[in-house]
Protein backbone atom coordinates (compact mmCIF):
# COMPACT_ATOMS: atom_id res chain seq x y z
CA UNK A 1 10.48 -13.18 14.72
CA UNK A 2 12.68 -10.67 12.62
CA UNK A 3 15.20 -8.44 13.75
CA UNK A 4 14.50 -4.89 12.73
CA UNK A 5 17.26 -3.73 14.80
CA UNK A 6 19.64 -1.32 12.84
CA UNK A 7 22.09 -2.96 14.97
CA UNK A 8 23.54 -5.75 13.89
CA UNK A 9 22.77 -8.97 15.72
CA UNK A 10 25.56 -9.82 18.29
CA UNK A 11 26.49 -13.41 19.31
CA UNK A 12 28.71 -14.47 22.48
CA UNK A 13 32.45 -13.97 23.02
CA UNK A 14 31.95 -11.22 20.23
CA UNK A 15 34.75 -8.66 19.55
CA UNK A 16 33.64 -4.84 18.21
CA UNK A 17 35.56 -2.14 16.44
CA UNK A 18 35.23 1.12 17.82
CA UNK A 19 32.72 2.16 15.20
CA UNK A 20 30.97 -0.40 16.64
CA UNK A 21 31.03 0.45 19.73
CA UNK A 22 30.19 4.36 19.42
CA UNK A 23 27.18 3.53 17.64
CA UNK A 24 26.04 1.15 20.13
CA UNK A 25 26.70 3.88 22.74
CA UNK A 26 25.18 6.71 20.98
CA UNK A 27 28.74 8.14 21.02
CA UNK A 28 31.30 9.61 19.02
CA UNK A 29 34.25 7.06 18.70
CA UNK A 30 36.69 9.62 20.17
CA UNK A 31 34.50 9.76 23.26
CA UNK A 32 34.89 6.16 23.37
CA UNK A 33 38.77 6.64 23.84
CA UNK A 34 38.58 9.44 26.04
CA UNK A 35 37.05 7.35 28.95
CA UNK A 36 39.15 4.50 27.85
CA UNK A 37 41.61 7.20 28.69
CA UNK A 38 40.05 8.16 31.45
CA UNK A 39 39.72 4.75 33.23
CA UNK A 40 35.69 4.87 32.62
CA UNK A 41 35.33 2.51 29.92
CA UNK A 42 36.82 -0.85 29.54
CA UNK A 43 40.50 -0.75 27.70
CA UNK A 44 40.26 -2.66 24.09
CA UNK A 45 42.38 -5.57 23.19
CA UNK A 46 44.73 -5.62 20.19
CA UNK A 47 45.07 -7.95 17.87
CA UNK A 48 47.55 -7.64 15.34
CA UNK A 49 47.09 -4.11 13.90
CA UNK A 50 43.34 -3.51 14.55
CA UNK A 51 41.65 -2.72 18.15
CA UNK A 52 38.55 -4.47 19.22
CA UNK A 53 36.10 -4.31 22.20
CA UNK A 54 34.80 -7.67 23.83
CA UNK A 55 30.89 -7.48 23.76
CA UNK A 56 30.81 -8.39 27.38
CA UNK A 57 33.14 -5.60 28.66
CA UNK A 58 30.47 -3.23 26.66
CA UNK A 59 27.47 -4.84 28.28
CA UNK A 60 29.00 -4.71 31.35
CA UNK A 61 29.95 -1.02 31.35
CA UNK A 62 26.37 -0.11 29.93
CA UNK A 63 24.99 -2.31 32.64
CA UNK A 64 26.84 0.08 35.24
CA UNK A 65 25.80 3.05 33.97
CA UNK A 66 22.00 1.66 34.28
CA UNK A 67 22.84 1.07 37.97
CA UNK A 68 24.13 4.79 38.60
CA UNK A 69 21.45 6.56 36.74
């Protein structure tokens, strides 16, 4: 079966880039760092010079918000 997702296809243990994340969201990527900010949205992790989101933090947060809608 073929993905036509215009998402890319994520694997486990996956880290995502803001960009990444916002689109998966639906969001701007400034929102995403306002509720990072905010305490609403999981904090990112650095490494080295760039800032990345674990794929399971996302899921989990989206997973949430399906619980409170």
């Amino acid at each position: 079966m073929k993905n036509t997702s215009p998402l890319p296809v994520l694997t486990f243990g996956q880290l995502l880039n803001v960009e990444q994340v916002a689109e998966l969201l639906g969001v701007d990527k400034r929102t995403i760092f306002r509720e990072v900010a905010r305490g609403h949205f999981p904090r990112p992790r650095k490494i080295g010079r760039t800032t990345r989101f674990p794929l399971s933090e996302v899921e989990a947060y989206v997973a949430k918000l399906g619980q409170t809608a």
